[in-house]
N, C-alpha and C. Protein backbone atom coordinates (compact mmCIF):
# COMPACT_ATOMS: atom_id res chain seq x y z
N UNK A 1 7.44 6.82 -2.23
CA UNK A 1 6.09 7.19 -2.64
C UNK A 1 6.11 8.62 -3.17
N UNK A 2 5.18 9.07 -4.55
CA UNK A 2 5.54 9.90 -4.70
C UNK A 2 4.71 11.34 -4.06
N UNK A 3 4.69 12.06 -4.53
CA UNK A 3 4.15 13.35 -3.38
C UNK A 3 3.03 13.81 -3.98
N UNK A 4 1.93 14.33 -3.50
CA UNK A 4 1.14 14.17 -4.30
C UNK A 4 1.14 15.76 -4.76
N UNK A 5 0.18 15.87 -6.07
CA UNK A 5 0.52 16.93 -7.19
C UNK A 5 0.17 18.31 -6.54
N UNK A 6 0.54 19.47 -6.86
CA UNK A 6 0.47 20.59 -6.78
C UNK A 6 -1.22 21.04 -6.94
N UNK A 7 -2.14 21.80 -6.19
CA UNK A 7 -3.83 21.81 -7.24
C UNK A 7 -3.26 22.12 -8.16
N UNK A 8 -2.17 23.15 -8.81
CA UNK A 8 -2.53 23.34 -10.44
C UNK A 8 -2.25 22.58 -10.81
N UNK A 9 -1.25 21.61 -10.63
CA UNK A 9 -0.74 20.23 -11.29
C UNK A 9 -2.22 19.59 -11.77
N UNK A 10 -2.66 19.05 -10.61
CA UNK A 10 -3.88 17.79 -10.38
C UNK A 10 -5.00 18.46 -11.19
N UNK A 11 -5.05 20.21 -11.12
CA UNK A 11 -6.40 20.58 -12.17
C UNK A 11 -5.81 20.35 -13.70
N UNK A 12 -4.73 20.67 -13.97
CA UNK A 12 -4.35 20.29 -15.67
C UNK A 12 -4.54 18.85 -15.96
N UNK A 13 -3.94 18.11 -14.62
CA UNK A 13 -4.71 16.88 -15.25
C UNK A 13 -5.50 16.38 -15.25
N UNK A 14 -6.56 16.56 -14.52
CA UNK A 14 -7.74 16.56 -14.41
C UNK A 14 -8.39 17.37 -15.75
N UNK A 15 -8.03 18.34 -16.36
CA UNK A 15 -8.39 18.88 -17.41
C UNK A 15 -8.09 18.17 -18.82
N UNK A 16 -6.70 17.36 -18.71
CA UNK A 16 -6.24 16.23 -19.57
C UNK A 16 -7.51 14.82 -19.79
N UNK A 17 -7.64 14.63 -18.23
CA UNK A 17 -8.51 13.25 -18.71
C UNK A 17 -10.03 13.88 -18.71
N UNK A 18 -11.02 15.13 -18.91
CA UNK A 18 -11.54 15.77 -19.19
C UNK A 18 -11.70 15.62 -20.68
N UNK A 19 -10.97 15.73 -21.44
CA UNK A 19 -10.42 15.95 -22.84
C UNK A 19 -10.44 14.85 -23.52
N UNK A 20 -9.83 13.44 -22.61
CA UNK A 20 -10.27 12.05 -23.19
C UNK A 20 -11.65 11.93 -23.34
N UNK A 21 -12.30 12.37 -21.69
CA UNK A 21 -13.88 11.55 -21.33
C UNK A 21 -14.68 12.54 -22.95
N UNK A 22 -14.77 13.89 -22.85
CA UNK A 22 -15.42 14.38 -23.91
C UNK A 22 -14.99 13.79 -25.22
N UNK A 23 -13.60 13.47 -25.69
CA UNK A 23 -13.51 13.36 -27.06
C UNK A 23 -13.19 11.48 -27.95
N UNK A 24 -13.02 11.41 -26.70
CA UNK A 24 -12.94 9.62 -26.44
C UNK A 24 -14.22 9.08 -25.70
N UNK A 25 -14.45 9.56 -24.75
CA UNK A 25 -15.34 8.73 -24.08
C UNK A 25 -15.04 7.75 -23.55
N UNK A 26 -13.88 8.12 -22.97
CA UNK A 26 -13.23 7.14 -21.83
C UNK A 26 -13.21 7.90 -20.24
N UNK A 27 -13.31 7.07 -19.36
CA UNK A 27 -13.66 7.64 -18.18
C UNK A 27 -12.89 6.76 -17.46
N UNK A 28 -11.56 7.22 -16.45
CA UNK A 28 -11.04 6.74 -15.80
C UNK A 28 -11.27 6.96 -14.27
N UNK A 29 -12.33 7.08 -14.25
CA UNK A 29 -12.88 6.92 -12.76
C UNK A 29 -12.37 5.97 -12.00
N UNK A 30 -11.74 4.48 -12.38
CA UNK A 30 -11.73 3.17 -11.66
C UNK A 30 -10.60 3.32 -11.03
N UNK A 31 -9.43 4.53 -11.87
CA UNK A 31 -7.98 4.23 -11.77
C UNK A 31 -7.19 4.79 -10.72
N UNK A 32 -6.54 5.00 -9.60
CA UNK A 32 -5.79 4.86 -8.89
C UNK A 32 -5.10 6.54 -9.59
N UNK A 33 -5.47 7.64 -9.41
CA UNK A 33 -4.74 9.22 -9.88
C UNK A 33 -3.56 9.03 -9.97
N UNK A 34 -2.87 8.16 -9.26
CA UNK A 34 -0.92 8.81 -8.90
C UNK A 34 -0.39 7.79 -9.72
N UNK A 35 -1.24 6.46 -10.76
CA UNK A 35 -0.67 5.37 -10.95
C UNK A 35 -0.68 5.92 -12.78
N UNK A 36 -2.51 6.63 -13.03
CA UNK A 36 -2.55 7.20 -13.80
C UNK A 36 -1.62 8.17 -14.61
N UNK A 37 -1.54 8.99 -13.23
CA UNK A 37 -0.54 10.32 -13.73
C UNK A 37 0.86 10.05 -13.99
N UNK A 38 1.48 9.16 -13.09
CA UNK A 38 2.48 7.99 -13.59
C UNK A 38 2.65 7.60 -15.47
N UNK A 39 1.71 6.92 -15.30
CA UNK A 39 1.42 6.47 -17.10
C UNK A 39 1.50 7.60 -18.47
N UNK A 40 0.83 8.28 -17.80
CA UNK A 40 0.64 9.88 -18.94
C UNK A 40 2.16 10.33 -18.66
N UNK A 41 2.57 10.70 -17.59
CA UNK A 41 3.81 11.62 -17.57
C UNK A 41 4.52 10.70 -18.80
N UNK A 42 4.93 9.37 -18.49
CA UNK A 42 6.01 8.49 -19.34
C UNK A 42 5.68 8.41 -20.50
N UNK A 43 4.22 8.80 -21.14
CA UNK A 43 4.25 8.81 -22.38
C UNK A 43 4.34 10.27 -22.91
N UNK A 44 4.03 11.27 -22.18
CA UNK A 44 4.46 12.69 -22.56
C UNK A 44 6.32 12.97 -22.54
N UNK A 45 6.96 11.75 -21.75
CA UNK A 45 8.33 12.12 -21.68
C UNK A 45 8.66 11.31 -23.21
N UNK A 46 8.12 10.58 -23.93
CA UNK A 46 8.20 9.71 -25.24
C UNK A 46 8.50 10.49 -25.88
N UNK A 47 7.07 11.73 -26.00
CA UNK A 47 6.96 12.34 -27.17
C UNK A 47 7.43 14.02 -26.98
N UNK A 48 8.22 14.06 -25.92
CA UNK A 48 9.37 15.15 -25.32
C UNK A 48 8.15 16.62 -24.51
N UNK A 49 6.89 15.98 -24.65
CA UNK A 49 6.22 17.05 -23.84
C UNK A 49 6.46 17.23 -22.10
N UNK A 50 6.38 18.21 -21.34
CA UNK A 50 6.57 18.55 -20.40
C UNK A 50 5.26 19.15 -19.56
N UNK A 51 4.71 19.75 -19.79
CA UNK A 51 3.30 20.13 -19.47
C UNK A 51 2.29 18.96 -19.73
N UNK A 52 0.93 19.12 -19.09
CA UNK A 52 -0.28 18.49 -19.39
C UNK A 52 -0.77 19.34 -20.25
N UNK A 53 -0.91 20.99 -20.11
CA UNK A 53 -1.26 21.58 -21.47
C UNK A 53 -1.20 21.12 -22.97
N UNK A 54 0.70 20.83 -23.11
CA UNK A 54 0.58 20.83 -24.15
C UNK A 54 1.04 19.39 -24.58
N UNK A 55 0.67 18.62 -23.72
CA UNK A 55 0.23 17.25 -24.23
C UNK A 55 -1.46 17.24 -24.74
N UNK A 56 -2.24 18.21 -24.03
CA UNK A 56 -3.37 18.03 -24.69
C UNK A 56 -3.16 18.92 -25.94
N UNK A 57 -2.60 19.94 -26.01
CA UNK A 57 -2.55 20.49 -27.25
C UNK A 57 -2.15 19.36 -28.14
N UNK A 58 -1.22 18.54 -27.94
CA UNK A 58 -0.80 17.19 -29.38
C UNK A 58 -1.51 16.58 -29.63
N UNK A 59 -2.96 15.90 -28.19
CA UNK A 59 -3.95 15.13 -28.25
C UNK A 59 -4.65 15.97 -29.63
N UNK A 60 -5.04 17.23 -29.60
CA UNK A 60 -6.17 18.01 -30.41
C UNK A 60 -5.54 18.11 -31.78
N UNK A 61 -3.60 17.76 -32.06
CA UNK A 61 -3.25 17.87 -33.45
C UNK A 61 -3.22 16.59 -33.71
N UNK A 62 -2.93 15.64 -32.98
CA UNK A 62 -2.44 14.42 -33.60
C UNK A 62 -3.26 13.42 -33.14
N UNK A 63 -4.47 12.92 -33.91
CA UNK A 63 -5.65 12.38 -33.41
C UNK A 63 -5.28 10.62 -32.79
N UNK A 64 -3.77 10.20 -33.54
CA UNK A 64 -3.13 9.07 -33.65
C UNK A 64 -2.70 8.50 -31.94
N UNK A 65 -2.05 10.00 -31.61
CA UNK A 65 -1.67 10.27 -30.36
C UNK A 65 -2.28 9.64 -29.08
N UNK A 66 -3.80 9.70 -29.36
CA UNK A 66 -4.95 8.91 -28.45
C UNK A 66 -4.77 7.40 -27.97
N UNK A 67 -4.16 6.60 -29.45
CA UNK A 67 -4.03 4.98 -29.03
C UNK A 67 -3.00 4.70 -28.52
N UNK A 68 -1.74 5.18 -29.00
CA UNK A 68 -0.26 5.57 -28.32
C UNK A 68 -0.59 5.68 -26.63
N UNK A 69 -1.73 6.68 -26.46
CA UNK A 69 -1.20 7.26 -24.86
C UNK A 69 -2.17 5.84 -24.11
N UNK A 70 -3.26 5.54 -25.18
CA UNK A 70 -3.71 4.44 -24.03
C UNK A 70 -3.18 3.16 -24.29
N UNK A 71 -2.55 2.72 -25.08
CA UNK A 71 -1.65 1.53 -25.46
C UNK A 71 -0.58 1.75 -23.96
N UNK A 72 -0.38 2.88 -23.52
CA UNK A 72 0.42 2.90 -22.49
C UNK A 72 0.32 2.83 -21.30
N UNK A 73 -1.26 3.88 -20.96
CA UNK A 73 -1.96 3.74 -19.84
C UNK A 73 -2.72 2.14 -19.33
N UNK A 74 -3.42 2.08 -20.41
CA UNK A 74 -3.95 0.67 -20.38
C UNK A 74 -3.28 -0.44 -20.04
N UNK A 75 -3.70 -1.36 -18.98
CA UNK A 75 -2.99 -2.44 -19.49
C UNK A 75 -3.35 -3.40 -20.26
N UNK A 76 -1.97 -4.14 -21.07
CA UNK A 76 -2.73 -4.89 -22.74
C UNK A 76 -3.02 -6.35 -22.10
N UNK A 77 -3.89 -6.57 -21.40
CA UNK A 77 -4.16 -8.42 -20.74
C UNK A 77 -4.35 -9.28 -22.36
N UNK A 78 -4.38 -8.51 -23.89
CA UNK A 78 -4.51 -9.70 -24.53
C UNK A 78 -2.80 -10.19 -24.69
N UNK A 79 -2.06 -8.91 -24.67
CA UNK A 79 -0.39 -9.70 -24.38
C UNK A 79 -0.22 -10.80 -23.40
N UNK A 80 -0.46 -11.12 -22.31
CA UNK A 80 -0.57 -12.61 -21.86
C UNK A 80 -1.31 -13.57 -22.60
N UNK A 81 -2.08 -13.59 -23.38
CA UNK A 81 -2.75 -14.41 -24.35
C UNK A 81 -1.78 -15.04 -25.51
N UNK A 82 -1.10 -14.21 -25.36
CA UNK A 82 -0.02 -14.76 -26.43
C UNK A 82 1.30 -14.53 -26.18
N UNK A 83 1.70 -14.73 -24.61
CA UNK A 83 2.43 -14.99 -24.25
C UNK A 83 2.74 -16.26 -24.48
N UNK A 84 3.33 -17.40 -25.27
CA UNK A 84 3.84 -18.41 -25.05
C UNK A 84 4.27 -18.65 -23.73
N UNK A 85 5.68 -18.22 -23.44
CA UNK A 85 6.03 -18.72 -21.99
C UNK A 85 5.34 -18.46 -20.62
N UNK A 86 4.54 -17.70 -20.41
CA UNK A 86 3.51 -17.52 -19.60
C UNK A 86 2.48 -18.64 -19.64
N UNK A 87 1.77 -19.20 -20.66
CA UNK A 87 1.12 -20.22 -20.90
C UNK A 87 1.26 -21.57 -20.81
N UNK A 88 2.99 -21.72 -20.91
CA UNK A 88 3.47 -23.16 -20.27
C UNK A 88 3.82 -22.99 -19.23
N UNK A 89 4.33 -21.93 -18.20
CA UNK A 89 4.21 -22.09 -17.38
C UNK A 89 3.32 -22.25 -15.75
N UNK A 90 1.82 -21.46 -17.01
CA UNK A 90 0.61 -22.42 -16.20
C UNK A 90 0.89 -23.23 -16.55
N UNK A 91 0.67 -23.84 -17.48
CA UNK A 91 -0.21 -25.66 -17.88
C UNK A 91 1.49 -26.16 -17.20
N UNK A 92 2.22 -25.81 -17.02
CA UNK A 92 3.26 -27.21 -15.81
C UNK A 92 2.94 -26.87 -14.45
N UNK A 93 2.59 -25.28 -13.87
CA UNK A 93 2.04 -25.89 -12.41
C UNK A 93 0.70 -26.48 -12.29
N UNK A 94 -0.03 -25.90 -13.04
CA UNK A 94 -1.21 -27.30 -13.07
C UNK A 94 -1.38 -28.56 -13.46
N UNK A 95 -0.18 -29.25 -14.21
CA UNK A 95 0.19 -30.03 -14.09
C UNK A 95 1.01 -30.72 -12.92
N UNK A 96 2.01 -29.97 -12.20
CA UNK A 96 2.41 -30.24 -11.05
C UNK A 96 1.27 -30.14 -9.94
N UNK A 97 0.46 -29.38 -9.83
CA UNK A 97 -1.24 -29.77 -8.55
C UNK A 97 -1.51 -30.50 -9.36
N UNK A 98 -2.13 -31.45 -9.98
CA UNK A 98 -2.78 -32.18 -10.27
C UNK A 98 -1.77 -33.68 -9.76
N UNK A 99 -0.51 -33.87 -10.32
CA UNK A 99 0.35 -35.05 -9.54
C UNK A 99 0.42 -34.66 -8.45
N UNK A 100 0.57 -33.49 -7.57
CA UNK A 100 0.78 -33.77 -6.21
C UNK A 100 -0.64 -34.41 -5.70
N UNK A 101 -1.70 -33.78 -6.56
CA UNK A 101 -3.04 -34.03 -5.49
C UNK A 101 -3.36 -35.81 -5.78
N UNK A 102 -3.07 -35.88 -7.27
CA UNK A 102 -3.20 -37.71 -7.38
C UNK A 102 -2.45 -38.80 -6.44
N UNK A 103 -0.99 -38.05 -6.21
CA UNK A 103 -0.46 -38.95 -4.86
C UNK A 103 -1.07 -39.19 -3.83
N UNK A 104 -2.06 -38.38 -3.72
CA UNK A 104 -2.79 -38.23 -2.42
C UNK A 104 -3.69 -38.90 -2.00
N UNK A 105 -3.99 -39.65 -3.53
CA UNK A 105 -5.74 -39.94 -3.36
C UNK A 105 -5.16 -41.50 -3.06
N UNK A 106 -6.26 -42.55 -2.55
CA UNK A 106 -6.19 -44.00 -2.68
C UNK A 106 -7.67 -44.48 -2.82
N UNK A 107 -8.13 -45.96 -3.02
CA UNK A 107 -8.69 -46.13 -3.69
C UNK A 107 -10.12 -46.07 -2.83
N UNK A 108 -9.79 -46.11 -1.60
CA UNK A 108 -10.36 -46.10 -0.43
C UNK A 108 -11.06 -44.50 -0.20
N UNK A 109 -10.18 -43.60 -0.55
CA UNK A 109 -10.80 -41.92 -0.44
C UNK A 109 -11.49 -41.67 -1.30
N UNK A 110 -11.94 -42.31 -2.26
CA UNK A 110 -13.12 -42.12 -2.89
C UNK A 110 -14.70 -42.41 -2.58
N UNK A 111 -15.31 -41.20 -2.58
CA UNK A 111 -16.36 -41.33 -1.92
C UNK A 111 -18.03 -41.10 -2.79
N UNK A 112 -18.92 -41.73 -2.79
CA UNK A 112 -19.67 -40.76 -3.83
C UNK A 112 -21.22 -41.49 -2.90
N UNK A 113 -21.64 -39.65 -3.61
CA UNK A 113 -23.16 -39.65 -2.68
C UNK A 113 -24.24 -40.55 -3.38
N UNK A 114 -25.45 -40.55 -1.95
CA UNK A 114 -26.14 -41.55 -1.84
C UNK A 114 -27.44 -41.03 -1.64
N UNK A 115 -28.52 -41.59 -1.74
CA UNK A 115 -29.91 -40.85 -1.22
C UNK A 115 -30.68 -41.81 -0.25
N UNK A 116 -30.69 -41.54 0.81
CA UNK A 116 -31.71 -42.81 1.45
C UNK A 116 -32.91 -42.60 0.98
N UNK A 117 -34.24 -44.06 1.23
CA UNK A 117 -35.84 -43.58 0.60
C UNK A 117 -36.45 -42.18 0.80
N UNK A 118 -35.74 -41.21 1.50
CA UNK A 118 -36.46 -40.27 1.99
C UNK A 118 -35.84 -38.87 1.05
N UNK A 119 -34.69 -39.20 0.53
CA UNK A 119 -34.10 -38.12 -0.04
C UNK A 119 -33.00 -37.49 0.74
N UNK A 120 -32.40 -38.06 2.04
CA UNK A 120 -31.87 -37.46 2.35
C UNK A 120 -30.31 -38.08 1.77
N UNK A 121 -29.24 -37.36 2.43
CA UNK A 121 -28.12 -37.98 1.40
C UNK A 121 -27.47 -38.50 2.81
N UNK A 122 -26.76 -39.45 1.86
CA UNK A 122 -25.71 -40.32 2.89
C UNK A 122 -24.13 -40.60 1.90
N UNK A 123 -23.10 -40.59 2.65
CA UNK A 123 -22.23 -41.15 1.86
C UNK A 123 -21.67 -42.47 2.14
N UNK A 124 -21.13 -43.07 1.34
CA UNK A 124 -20.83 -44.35 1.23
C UNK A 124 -19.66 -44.14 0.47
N UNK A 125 -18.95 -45.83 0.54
CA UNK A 125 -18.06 -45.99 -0.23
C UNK A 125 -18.61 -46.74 -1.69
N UNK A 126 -17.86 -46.34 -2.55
CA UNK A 126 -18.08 -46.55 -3.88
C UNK A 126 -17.50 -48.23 -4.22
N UNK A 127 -17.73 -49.24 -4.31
CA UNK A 127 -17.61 -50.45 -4.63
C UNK A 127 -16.49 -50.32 -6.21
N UNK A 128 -15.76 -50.99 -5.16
CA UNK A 128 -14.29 -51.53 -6.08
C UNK A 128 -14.21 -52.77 -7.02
């Protein structure tokens, strides 16, 4: 686990996602700090920065820089969308629950509701 940041550390970055919320208008309030700061460091080690300073200094030259760092932070859930092999390998375990649960059934466990004159319900068996 890692240790947690230095205050000056945690105020630069805190001054970093400061810099998004004003110039992006993104607000990472939801996110987990150490998972965050995780994400930013690996994309500041991309683009050979070392500081949070002067990763925001690249944010303020290189406006491009913005989709890069959240293409990284973010996670992309439409990449499982077009995951092919992710997608067959739902549709075969739900295909596999669906045969296990049909072995299960007989013709007899089928059941379907009933209303007596009063409205109340009763179940019965369904006529074969």
């Amino acid at each position: 686990m890692d240790d947690p940041p230095s205050p000056e550390l945690a105020a630069e970055f805190e001054e970093l996602l400061g810099v998004l919320k004003r110039s992006r208008g993104f607000y990472f309030t939801g996110y987990k700090r150490a998972s965050l700061m995780r994400r930013v460091r690996h994309r500041m080690a991309e683009v050979g920065d070392t500081t949070f300073p002067q990763y925001v200094d690249r944010l303020e030259l290189h406006a491009e820089e913005f989709t890069a760092l959240f293409d990284t932070v973010l996670i992309n859930v439409t990449s499982f969308f077009r995951d092919a092999p992710a997608w067959e390998q739902q549709r075969n375990g739900q295909r596999r629950r669906a045969a296990q649960h049909r072995s299960q059934l007989t013709l007899g466990s089928f059941r379907k509701m009933q209303h007596d004159e009063h409205g109340r319900r009763k179940v019965g068996r369904q006529p074969c």
